[in-house]
C-alpha atoms as a PDB file:
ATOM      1  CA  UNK A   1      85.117  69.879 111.612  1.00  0.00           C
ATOM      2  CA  UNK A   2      82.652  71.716 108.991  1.00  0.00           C
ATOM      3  CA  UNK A   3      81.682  69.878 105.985  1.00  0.00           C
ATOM      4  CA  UNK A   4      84.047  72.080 103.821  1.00  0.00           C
ATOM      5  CA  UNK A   5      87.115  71.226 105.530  1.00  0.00           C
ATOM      6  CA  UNK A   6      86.763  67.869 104.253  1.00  0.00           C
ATOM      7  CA  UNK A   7      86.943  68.386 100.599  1.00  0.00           C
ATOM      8  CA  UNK A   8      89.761  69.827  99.018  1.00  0.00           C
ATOM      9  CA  UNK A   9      88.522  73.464  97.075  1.00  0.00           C
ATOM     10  CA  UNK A  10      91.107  74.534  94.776  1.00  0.00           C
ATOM     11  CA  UNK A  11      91.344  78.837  94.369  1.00  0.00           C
ATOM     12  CA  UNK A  12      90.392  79.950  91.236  1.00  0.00           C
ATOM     13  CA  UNK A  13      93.617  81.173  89.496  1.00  0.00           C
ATOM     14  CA  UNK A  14      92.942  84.970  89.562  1.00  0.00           C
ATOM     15  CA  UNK A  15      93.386  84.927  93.709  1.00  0.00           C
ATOM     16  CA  UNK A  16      96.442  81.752  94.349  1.00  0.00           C
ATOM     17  CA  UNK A  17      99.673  82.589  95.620  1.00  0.00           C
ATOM     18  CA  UNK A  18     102.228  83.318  93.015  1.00  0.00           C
ATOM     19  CA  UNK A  19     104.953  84.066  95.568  1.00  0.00           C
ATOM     20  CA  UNK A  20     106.837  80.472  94.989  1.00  0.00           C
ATOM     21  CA  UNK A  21     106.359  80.659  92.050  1.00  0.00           C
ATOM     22  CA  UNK A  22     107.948  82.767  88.456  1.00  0.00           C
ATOM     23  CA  UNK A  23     105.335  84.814  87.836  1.00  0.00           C
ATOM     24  CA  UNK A  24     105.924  87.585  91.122  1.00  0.00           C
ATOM     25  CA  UNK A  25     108.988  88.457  89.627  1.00  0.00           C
ATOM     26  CA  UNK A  26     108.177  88.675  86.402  1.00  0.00           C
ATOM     27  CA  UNK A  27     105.304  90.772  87.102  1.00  0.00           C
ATOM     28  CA  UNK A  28     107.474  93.104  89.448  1.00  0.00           C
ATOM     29  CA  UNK A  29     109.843  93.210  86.754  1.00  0.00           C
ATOM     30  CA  UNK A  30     107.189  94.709  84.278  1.00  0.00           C
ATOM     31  CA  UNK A  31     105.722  97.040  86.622  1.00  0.00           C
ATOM     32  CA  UNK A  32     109.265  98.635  87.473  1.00  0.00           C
ATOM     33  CA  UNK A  33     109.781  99.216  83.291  1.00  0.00           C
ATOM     34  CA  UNK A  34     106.936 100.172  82.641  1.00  0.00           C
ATOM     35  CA  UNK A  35     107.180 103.000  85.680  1.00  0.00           C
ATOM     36  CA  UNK A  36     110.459 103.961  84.093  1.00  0.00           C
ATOM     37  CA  UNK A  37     109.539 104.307  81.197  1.00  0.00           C
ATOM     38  CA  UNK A  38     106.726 106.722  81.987  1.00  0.00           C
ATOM     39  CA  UNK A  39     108.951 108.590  84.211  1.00  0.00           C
ATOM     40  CA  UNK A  40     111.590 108.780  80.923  1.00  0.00           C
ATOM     41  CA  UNK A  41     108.655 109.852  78.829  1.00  0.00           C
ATOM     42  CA  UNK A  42     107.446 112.404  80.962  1.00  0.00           C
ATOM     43  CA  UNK A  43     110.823 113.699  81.593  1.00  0.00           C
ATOM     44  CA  UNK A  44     111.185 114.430  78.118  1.00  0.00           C
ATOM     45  CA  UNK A  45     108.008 116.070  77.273  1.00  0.00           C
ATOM     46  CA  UNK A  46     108.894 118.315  80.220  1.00  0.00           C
ATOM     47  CA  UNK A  47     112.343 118.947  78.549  1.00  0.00           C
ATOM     48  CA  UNK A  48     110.475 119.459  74.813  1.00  0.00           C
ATOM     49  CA  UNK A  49     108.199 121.851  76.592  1.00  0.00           C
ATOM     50  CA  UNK A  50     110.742 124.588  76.898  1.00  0.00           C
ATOM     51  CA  UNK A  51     111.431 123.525  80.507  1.00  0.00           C
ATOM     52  CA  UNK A  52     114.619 121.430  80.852  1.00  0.00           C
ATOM     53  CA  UNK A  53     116.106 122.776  83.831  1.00  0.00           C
ATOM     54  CA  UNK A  54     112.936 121.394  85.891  1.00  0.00           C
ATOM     55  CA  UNK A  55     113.374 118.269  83.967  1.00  0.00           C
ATOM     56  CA  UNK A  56     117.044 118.183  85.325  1.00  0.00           C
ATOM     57  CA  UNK A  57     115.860 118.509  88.676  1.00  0.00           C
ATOM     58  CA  UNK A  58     112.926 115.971  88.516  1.00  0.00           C
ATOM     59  CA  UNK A  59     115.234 113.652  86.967  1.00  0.00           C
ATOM     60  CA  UNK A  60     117.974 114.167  89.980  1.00  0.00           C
ATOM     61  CA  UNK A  61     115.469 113.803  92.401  1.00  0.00           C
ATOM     62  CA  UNK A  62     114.287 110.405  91.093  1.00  0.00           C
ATOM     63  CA  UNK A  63     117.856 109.285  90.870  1.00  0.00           C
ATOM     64  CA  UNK A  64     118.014 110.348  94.603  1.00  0.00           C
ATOM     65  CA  UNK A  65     115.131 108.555  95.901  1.00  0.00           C
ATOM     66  CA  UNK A  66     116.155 105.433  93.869  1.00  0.00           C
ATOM     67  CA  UNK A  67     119.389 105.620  95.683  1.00  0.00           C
ATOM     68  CA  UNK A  68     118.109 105.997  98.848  1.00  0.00           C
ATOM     69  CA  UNK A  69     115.301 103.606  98.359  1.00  0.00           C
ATOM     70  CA  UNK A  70     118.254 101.048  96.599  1.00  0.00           C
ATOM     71  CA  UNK A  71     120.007 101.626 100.553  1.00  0.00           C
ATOM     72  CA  UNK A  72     117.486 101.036 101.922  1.00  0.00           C
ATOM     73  CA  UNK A  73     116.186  97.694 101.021  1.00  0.00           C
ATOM     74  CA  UNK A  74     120.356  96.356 101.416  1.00  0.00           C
ATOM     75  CA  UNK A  75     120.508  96.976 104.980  1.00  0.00           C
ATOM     76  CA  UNK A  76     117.265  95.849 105.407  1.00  0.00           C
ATOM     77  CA  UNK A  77     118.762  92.327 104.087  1.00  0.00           C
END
């Protein structure tokens, strides 16, 4: 047994485990708004631009994947 298995040497708080705790998904939570609403914002400067039937599309193909990604993780429960 090493000399530093004998004391007890908390992790500073920037590297513990948040997983039991509320934080994770909180944090998840945030990052998913904050990606849709970048995706949202981008969609409509693409539609402003003069070019909404490619922001149509982009926005139909991110519904898709969300479905598909959305199936995904329920069978893999």
């Amino acid at each position: 047994m090493s000399l530093a298995d004998k004391f007890h040497i908390p992790k500073p708080a920037s590297i513990r485990n948040f997983s039991h705790g509320f934080a994770l998904p909180q944090l998840r939570l945030l990052a998913i708004l904050a990606i849709a609403a970048m995706i949202v914002a981008s969609l409509a400067f693409i539609f402003a631009a003069g070019h909404p039937i490619i922001s149509i599309w982009a926005g139909l193909i991110i519904i898709g994947w969300l479905f598909v990604a959305g199936a995904a993780k329920v069978s893999e429960d």
